[in-house]
Protein backbone atom coordinates (compact mmCIF):
# COMPACT_ATOMS: atom_id res chain seq x y z
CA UNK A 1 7.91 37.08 -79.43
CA UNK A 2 9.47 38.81 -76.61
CA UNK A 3 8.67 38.58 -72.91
CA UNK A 4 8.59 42.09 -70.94
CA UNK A 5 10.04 40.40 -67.38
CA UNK A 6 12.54 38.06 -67.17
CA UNK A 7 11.95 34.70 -65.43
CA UNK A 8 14.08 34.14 -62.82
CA UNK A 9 16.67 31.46 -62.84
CA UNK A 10 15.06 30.19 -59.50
CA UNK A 11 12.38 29.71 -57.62
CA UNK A 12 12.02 29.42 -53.94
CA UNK A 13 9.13 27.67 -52.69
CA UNK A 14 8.52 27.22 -48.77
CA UNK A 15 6.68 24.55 -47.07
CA UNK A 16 5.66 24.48 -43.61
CA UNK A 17 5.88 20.47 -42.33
CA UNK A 18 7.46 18.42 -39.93
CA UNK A 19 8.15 14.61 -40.10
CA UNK A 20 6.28 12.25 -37.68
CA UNK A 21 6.72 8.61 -37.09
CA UNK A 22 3.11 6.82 -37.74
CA UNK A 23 2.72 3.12 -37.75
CA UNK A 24 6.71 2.29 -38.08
CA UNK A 25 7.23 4.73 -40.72
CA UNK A 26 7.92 8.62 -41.08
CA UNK A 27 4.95 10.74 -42.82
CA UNK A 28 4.80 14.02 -43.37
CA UNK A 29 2.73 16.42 -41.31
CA UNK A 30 1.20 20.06 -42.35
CA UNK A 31 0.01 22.93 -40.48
CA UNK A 32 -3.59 22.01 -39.15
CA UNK A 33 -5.06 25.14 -41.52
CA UNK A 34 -3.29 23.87 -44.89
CA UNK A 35 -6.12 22.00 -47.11
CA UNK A 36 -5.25 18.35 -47.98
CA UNK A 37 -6.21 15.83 -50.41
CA UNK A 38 -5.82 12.39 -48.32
CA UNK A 39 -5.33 8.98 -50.13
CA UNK A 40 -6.93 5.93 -48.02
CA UNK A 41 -4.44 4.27 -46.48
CA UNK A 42 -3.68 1.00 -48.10
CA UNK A 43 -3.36 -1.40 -44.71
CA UNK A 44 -6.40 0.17 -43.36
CA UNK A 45 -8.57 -0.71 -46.62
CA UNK A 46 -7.27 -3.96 -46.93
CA UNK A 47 -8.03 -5.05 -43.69
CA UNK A 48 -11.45 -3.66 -43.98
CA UNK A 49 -12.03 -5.79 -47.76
CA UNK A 50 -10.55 -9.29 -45.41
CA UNK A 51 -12.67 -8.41 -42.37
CA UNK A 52 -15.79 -8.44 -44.38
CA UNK A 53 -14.99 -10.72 -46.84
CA UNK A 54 -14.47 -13.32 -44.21
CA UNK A 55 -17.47 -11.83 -42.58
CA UNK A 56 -19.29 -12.79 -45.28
CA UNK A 57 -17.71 -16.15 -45.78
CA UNK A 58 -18.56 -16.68 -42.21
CA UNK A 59 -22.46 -15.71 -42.46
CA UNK A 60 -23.21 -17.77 -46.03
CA UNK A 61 -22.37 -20.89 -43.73
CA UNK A 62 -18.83 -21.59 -46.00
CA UNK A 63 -17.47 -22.24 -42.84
CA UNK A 64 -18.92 -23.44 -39.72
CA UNK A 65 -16.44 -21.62 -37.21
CA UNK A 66 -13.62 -19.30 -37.52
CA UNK A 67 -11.10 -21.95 -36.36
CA UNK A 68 -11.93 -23.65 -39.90
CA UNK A 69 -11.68 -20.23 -41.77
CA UNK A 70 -8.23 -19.29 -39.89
CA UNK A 71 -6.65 -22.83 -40.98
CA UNK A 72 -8.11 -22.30 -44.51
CA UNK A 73 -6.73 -18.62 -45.20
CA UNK A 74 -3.37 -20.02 -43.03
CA UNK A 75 -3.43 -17.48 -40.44
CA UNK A 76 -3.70 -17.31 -36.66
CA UNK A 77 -7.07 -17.52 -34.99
CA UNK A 78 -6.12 -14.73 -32.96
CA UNK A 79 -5.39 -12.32 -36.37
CA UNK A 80 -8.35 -13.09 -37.97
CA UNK A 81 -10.37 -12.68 -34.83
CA UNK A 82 -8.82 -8.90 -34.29
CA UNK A 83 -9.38 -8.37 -38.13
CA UNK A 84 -12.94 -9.40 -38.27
CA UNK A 85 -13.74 -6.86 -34.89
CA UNK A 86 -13.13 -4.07 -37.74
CA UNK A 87 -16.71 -5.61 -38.99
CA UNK A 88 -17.77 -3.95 -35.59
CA UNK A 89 -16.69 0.04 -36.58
CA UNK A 90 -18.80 2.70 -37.34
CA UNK A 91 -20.24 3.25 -40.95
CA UNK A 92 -18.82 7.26 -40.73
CA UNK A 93 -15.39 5.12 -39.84
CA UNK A 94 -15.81 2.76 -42.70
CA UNK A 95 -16.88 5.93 -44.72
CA UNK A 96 -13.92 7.96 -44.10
CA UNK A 97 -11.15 5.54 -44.15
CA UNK A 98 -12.04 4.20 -47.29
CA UNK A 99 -12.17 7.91 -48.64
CA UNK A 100 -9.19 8.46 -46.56
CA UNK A 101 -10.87 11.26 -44.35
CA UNK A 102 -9.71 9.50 -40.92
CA UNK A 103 -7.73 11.16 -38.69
CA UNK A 104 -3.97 10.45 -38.11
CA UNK A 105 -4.73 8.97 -34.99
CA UNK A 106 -6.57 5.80 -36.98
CA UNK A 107 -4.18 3.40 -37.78
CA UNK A 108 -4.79 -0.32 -38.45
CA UNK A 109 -2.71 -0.93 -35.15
CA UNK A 110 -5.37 1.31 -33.17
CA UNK A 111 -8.13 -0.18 -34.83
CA UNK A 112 -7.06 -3.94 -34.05
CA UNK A 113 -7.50 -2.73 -29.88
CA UNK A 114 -10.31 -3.37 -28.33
CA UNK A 115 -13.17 -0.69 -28.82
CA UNK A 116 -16.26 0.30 -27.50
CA UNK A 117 -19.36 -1.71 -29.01
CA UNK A 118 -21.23 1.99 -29.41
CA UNK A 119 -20.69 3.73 -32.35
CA UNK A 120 -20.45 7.41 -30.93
CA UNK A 121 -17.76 6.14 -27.99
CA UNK A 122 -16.02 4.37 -31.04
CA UNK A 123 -15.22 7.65 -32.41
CA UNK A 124 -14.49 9.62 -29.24
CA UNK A 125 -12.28 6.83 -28.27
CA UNK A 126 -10.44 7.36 -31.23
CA UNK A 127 -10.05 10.70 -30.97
CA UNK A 128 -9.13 10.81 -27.40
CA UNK A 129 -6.01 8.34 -28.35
């Protein structure tokens, strides 16, 4: 069996990107017209499964106050306080960072500010950033 073109000995294959710094750490950016498959990001989901697993420790009366769940998990009353605020986002939030559909301007870091209480300014705020 013959072939009637010869394969080359190389290929060239160009990329369009640009390196960005997110969160501490360099990512890879591509043109805003290139389709994307998007994993979740791993910080953001975890602190999403603690914020309403402790949520839900809280509200089954486990623990009476979130001073007594803080010493019990052995972190700061402040951390868990910021964590369990993510309780407070937007089910389309939830929804896309779990399926990894945020934007690049939601990071855990962003997310552990103070937000609006509303839903829709949530979202705008987030954008805006």
């Amino acid at each position: 069996m013959t072939r009637a073109t010869p394969i080359p000995e190389t290929v060239t294959i160009r990329v369009p990107f640009r390196l960005v710094k997110r969160g501490g750490r360099k990512a890879m950016e591509l043109p805003a017209d290139t389709p994307t498959q998007r994993r979740p990001d791993d910080a953001l989901v975890k602190a999403l499964a603690r914020a309403f697993r402790w949520k839900r420790m809280l509200d089954s009366g486990e623990f009476a106050t979130i001073a007594e769940l803080a010493a019990r998990e052995k972190i700061t009353l402040s951390y868990l306080t910021r964590i369990l605020r993510l309780t407070l986002l937007a089910p389309d939030l939830v929804a896309a960072i779990l399926d990894g559909r945020q934007g690049a301007e939601v990071t855990l870091a962003r997310l552990m500010e103070p937000l609006p209480a509303e839903w829709t300014e949530q979202l705008q705020s987030l954008v805006a950033a």
